[in-house]
Structure formats: structure tokens, C-alpha cells
PDB file of N, CA and C in Angstrom:
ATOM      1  N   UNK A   1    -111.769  -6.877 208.018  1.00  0.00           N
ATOM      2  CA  UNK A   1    -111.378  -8.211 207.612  1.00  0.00           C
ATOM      3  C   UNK A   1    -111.709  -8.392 206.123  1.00  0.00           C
ATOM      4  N   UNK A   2    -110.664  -8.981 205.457  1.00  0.00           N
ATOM      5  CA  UNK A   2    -111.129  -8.723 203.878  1.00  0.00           C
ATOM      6  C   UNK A   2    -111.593 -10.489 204.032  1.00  0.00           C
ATOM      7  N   UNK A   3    -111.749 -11.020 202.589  1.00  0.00           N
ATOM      8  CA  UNK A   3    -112.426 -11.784 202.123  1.00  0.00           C
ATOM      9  C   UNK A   3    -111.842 -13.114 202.536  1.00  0.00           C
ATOM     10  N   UNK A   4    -110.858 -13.291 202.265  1.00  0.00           N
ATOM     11  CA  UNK A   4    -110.047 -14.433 202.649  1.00  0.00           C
ATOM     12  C   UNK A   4    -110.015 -14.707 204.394  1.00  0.00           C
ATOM     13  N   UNK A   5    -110.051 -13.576 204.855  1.00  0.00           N
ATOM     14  CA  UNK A   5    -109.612 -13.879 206.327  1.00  0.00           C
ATOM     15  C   UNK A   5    -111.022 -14.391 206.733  1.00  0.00           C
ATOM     16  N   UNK A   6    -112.166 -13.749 206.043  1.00  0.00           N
ATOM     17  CA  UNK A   6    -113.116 -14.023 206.638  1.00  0.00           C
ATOM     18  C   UNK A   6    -113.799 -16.027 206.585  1.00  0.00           C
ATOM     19  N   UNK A   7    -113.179 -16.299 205.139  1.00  0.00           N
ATOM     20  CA  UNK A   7    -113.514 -17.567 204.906  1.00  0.00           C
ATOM     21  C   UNK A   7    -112.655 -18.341 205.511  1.00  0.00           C
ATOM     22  N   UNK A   8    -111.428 -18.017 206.544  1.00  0.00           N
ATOM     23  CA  UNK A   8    -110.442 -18.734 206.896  1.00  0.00           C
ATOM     24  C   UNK A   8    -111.178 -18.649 208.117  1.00  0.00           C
ATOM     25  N   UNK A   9    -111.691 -17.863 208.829  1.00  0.00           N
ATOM     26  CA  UNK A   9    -112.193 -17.607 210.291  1.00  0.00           C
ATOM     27  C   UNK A   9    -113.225 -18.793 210.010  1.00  0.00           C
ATOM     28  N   UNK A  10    -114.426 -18.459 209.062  1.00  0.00           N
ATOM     29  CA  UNK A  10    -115.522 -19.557 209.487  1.00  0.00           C
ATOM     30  C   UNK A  10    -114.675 -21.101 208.848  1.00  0.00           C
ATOM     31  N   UNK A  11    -113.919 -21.473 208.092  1.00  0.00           N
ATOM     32  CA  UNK A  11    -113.286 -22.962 208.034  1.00  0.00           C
ATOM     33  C   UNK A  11    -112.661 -23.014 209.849  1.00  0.00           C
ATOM     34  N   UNK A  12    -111.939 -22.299 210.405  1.00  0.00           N
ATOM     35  CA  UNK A  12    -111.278 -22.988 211.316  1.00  0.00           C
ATOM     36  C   UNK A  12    -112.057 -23.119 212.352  1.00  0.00           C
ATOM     37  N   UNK A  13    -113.263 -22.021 212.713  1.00  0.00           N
ATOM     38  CA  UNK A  13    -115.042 -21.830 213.625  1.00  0.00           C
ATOM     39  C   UNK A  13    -115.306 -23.101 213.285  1.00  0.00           C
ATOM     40  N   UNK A  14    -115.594 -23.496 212.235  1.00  0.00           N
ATOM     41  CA  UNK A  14    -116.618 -24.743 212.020  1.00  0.00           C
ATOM     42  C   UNK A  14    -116.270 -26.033 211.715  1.00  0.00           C
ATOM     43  N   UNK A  15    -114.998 -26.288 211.201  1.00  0.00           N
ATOM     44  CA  UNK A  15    -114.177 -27.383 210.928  1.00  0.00           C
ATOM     45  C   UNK A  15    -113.296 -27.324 211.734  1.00  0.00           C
ATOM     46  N   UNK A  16    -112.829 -26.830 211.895  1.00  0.00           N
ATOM     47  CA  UNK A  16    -110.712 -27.041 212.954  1.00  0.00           C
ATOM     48  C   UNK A  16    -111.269 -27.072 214.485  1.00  0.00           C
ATOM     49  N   UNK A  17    -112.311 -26.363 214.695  1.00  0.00           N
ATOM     50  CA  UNK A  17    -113.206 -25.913 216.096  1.00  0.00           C
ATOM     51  C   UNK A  17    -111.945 -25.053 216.730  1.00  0.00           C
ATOM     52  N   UNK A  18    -111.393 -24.075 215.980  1.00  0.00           N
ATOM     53  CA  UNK A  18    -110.717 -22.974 216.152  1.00  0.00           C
ATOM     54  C   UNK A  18    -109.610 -23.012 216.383  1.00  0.00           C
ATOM     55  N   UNK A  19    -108.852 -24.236 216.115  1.00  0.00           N
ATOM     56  CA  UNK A  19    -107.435 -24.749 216.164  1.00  0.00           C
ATOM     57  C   UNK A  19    -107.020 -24.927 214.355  1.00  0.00           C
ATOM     58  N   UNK A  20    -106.628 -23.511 214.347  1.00  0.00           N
ATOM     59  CA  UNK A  20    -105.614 -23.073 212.936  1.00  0.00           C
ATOM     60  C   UNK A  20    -105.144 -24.065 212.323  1.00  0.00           C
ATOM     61  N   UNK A  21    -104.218 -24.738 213.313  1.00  0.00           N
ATOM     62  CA  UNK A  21    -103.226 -25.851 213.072  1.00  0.00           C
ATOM     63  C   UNK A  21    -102.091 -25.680 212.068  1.00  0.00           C
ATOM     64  N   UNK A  22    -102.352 -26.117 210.598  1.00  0.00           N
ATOM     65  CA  UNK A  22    -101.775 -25.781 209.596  1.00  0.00           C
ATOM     66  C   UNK A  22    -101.827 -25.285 208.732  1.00  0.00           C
ATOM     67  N   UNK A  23    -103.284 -25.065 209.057  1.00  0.00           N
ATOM     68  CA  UNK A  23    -104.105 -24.243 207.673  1.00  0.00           C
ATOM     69  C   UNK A  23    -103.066 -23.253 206.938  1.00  0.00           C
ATOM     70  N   UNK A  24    -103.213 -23.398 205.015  1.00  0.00           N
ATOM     71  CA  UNK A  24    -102.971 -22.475 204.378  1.00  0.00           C
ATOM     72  C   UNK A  24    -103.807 -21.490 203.806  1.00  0.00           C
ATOM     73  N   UNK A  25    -103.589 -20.865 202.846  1.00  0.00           N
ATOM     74  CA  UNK A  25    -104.396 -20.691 202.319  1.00  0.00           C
ATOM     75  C   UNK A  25    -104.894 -21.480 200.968  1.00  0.00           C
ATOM     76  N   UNK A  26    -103.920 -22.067 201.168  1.00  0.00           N
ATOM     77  CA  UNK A  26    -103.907 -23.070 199.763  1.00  0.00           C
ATOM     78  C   UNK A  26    -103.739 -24.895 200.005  1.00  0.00           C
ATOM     79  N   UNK A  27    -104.468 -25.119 201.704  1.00  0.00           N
ATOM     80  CA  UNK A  27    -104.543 -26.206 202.385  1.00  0.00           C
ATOM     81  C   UNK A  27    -105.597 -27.151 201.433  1.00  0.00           C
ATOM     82  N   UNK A  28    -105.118 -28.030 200.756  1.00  0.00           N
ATOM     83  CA  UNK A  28    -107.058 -28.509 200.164  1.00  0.00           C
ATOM     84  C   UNK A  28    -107.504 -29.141 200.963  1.00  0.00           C
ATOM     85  N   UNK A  29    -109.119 -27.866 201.031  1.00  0.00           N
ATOM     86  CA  UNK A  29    -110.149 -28.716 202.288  1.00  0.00           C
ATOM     87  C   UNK A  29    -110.426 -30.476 201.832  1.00  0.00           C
ATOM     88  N   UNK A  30    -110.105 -30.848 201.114  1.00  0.00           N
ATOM     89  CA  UNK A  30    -110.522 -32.220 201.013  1.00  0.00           C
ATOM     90  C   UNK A  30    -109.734 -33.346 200.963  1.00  0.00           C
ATOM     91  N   UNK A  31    -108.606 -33.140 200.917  1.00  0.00           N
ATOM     92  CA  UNK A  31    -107.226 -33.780 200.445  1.00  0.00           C
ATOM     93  C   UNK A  31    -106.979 -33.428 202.253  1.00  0.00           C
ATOM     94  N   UNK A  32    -106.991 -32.616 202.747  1.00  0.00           N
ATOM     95  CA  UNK A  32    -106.455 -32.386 204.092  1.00  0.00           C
ATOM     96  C   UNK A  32    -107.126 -33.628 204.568  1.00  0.00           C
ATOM     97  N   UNK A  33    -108.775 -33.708 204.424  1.00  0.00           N
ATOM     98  CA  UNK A  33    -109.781 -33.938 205.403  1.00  0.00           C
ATOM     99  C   UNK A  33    -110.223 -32.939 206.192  1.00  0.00           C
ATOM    100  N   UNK A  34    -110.089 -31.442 205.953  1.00  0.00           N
ATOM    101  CA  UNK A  34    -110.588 -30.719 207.002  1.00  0.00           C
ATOM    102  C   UNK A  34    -111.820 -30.383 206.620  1.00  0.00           C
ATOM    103  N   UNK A  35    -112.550 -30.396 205.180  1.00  0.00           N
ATOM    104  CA  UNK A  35    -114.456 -30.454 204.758  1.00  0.00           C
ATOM    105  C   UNK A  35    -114.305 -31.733 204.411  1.00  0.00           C
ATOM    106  N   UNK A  36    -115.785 -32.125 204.670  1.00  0.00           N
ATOM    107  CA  UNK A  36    -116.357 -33.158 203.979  1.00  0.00           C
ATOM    108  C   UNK A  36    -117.686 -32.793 203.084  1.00  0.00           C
ATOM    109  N   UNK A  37    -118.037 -33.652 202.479  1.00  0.00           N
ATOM    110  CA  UNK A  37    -119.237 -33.299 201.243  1.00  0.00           C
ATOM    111  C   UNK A  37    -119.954 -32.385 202.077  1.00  0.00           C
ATOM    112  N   UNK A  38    -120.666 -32.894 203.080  1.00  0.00           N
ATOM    113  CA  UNK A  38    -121.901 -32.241 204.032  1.00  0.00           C
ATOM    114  C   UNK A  38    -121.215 -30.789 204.842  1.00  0.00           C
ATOM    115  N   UNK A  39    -119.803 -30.620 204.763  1.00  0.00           N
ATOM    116  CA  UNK A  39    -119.184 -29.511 205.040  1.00  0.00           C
ATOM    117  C   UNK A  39    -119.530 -28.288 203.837  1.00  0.00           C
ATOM    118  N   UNK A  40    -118.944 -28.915 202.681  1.00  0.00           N
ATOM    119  CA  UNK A  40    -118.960 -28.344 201.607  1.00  0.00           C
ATOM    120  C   UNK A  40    -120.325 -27.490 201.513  1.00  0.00           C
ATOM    121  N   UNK A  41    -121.355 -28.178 201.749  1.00  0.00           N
ATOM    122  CA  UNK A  41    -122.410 -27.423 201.579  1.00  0.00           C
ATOM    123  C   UNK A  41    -122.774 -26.811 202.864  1.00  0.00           C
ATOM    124  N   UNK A  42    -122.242 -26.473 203.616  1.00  0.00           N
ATOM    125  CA  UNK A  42    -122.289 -25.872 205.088  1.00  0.00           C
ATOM    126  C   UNK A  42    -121.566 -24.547 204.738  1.00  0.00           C
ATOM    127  N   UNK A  43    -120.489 -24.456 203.883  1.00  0.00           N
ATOM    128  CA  UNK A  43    -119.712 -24.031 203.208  1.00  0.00           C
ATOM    129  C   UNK A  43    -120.434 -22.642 202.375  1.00  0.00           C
ATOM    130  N   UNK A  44    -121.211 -23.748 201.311  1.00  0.00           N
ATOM    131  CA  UNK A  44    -121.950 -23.002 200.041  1.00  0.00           C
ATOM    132  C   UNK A  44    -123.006 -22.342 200.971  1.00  0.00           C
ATOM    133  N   UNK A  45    -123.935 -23.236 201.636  1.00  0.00           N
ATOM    134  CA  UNK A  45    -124.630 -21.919 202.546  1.00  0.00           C
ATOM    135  C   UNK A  45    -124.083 -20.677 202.951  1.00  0.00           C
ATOM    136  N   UNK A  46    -123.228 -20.376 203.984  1.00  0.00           N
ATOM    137  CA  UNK A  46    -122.312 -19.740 204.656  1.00  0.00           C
ATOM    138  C   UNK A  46    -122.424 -18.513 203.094  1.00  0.00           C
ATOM    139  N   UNK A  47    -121.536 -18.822 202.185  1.00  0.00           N
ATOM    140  CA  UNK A  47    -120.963 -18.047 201.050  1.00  0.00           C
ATOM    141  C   UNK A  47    -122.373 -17.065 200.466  1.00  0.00           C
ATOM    142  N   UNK A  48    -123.349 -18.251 200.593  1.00  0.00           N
ATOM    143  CA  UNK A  48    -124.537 -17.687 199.918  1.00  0.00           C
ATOM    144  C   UNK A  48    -124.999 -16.580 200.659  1.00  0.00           C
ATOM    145  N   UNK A  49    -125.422 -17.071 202.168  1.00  0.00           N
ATOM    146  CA  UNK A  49    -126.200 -16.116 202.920  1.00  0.00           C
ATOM    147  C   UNK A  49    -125.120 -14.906 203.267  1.00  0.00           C
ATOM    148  N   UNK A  50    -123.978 -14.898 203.318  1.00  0.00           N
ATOM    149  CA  UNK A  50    -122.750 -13.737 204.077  1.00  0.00           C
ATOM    150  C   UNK A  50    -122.775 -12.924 202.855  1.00  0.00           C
ATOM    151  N   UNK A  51    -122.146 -13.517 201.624  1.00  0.00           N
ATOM    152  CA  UNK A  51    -122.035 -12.554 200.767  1.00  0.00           C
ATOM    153  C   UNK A  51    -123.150 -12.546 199.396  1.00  0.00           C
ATOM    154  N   UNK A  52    -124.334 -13.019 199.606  1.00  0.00           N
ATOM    155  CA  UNK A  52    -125.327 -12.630 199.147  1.00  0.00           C
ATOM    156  C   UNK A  52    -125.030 -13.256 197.484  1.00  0.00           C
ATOM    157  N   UNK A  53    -123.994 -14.391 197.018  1.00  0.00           N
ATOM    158  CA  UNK A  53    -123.497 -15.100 196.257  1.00  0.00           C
ATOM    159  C   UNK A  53    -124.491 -16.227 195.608  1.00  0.00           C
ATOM    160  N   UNK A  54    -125.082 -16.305 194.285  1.00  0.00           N
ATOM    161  CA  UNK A  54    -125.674 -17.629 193.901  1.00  0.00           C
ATOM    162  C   UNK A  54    -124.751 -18.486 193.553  1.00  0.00           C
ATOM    163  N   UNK A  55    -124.900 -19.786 194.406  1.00  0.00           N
ATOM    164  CA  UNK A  55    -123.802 -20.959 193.337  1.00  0.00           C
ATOM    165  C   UNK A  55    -124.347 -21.929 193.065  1.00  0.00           C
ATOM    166  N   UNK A  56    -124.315 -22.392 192.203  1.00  0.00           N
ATOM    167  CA  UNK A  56    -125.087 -23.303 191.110  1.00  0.00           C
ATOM    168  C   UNK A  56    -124.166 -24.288 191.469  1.00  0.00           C
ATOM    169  N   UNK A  57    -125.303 -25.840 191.364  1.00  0.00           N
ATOM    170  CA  UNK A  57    -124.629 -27.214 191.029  1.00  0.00           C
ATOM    171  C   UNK A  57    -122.870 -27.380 190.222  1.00  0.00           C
ATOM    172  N   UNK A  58    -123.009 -26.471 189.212  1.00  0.00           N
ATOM    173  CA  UNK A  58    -121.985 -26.848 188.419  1.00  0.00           C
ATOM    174  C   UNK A  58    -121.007 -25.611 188.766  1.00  0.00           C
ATOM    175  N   UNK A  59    -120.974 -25.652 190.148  1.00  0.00           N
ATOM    176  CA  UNK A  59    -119.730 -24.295 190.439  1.00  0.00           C
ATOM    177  C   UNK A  59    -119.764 -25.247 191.506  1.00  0.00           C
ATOM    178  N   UNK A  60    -120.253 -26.106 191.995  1.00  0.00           N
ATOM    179  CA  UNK A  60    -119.592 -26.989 193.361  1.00  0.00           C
ATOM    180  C   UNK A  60    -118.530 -28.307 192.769  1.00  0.00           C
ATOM    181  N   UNK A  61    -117.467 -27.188 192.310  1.00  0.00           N
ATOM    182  CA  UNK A  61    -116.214 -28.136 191.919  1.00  0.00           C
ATOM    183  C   UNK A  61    -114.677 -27.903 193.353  1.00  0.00           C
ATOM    184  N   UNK A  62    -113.788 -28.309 193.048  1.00  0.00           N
ATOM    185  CA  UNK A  62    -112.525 -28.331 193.462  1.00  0.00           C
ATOM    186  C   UNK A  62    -112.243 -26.832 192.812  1.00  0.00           C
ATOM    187  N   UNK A  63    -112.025 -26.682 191.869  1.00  0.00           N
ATOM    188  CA  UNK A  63    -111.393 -25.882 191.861  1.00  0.00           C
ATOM    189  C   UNK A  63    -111.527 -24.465 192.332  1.00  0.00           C
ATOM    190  N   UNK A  64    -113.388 -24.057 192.577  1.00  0.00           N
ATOM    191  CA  UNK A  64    -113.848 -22.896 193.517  1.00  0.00           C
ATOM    192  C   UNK A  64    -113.860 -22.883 194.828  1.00  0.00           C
ATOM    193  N   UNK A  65    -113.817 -24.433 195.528  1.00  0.00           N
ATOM    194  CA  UNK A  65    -113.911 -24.788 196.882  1.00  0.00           C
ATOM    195  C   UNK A  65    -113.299 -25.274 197.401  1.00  0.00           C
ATOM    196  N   UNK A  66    -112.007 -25.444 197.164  1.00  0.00           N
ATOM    197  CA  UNK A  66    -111.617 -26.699 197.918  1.00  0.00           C
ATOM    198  C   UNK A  66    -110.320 -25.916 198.648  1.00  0.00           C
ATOM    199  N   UNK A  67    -109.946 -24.684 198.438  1.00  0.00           N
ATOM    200  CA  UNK A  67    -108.888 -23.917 199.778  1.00  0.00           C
ATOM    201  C   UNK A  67    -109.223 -22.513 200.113  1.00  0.00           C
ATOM    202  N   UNK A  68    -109.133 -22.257 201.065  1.00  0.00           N
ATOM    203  CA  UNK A  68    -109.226 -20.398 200.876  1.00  0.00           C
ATOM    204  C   UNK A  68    -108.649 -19.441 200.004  1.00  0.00           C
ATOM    205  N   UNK A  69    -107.796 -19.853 199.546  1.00  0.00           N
ATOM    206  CA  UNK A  69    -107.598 -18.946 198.463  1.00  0.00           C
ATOM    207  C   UNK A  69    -108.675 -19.286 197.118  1.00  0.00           C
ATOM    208  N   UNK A  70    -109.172 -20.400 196.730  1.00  0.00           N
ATOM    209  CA  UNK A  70    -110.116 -20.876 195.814  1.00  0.00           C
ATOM    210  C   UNK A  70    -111.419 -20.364 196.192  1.00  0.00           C
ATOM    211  N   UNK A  71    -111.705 -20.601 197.136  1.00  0.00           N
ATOM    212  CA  UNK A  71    -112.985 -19.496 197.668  1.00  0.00           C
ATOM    213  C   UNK A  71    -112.703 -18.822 197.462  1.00  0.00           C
ATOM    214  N   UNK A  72    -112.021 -17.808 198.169  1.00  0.00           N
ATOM    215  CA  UNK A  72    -111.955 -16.168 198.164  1.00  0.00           C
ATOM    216  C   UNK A  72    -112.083 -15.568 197.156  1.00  0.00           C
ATOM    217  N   UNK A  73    -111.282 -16.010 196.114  1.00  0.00           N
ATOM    218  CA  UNK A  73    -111.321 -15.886 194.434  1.00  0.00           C
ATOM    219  C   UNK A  73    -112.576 -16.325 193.871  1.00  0.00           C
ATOM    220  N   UNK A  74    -113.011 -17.365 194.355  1.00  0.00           N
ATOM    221  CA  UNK A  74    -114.606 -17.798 193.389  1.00  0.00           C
ATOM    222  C   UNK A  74    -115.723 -16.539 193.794  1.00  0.00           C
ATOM    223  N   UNK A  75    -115.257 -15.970 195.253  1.00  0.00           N
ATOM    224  CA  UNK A  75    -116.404 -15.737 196.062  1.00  0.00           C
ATOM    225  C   UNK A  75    -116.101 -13.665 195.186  1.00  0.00           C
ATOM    226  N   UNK A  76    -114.596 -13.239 195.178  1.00  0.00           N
ATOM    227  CA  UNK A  76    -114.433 -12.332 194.637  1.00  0.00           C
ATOM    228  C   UNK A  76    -114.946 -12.226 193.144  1.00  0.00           C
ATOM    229  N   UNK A  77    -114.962 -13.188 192.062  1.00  0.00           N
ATOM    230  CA  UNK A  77    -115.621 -13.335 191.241  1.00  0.00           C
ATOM    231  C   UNK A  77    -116.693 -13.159 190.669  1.00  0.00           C
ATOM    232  N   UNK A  78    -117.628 -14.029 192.056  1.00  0.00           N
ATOM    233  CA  UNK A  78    -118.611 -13.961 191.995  1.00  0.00           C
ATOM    234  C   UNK A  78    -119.460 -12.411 192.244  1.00  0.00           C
ATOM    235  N   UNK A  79    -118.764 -11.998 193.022  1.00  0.00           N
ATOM    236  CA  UNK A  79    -119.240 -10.283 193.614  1.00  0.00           C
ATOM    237  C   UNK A  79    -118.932  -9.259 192.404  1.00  0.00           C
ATOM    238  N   UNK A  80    -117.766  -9.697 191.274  1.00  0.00           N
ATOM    239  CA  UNK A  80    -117.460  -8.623 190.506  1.00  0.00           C
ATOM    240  C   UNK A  80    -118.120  -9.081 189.235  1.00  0.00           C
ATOM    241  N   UNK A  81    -118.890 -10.313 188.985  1.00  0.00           N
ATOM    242  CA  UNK A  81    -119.396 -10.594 187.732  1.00  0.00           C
ATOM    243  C   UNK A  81    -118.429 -10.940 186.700  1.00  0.00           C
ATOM    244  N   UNK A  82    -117.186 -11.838 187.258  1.00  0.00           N
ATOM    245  CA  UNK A  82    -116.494 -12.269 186.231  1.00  0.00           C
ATOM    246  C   UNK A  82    -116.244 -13.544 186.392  1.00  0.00           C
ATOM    247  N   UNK A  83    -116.393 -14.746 185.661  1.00  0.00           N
ATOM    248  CA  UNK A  83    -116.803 -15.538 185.062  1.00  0.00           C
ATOM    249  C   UNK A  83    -115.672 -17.087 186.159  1.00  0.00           C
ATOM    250  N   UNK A  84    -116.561 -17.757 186.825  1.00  0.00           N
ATOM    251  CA  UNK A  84    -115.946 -18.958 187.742  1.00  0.00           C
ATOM    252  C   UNK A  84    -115.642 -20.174 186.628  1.00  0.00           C
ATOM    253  N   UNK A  85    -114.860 -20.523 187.149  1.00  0.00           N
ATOM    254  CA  UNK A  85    -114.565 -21.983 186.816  1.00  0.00           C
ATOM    255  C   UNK A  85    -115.911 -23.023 186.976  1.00  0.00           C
ATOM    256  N   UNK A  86    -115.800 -23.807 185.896  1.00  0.00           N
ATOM    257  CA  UNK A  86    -117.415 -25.013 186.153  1.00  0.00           C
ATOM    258  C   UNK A  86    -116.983 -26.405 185.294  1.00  0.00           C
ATOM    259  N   UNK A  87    -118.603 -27.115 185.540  1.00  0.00           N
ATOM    260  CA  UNK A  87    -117.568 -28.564 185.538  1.00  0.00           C
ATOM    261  C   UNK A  87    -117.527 -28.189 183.546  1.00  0.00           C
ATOM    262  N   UNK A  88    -117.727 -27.206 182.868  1.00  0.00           N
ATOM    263  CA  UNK A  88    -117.545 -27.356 181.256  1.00  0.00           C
ATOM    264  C   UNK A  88    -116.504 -26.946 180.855  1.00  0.00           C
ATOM    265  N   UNK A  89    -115.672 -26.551 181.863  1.00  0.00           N
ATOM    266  CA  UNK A  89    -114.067 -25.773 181.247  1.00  0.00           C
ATOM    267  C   UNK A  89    -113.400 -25.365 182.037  1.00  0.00           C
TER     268      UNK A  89
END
């Protein structure tokens, strides 16, 4: 299972309660309603402890979190040491 599938498995496990529904990969968890704030960081845990990822205050934006493809990419990023989106640019 590569990276994406895996962050799509735990959103629909823990939010959808395993009903896909419509999910994209480019669904925004927040604009849907499928995370909420207290998700989000259910979220950043998850990312931290699975793939061994630090994320800082100013990487808990929209644009690293808010669809599976935005994860997957923040979270691929983060693993290759090249440089996330934050709230300075």
C-alpha cells in the first residue's frame, strides 16, 4: 500500500467509519465536513506516530491537510526533506 492509500484507509477507518462514499483524493476534509479541528489533530498524530514525521504548528495549514492528495504530498515531503508549505509562504 503506498502512501496515499494508506492515508485514505485511516480518513475513511476513522471519519467515514468505512463508508468511502465520495471520497477523492482531492475531497477537502473540511469543506466536505469529513475532519474537524479535533480530527485534524487525530490526523497529525496518526502522520506523526506511522510515518515517524515532525509537524510543527505552522505546517497545520489547508494546504498540507486538508485532502489526501495534500497529505500524501506533505507527508512525502516530509520523508524526503523537501521543503512543505507554511503559514509564511
Amino acid at each position: 500500500m503506498n502512501v496515499k492509500d494508506e492515508i485514505r484507509s485511516f480518513v475513511v477507518e476513522n471519519f467515514l467509519f468505512g463508508d468511502a462514499g465520495e471520497l477523492t483524493d482531492d475531497s477537502s476534509f473540511i469543506r466536505e465536513g469529513i475532519v474537524d479541528s479535533t480530527g485534524i489533530l487525530q490526523l497529525v498524530a496518526y502522520l506523526q506516530e506511522h510515518y515517524q514525521v515532525a509537524v510543527t504548528d505552522e505546517e497545520l495549514i489547508p494546504e498540507n491537510l486538508d485532502s489526501v492528495q495534500r497529505v500524501a504530498a506533505f507527508v512525502e515531503g516530509k520523508r524526503s526533506g523537501v521543503p512543505c508549505a507554511d503559514s509564511e509562504g
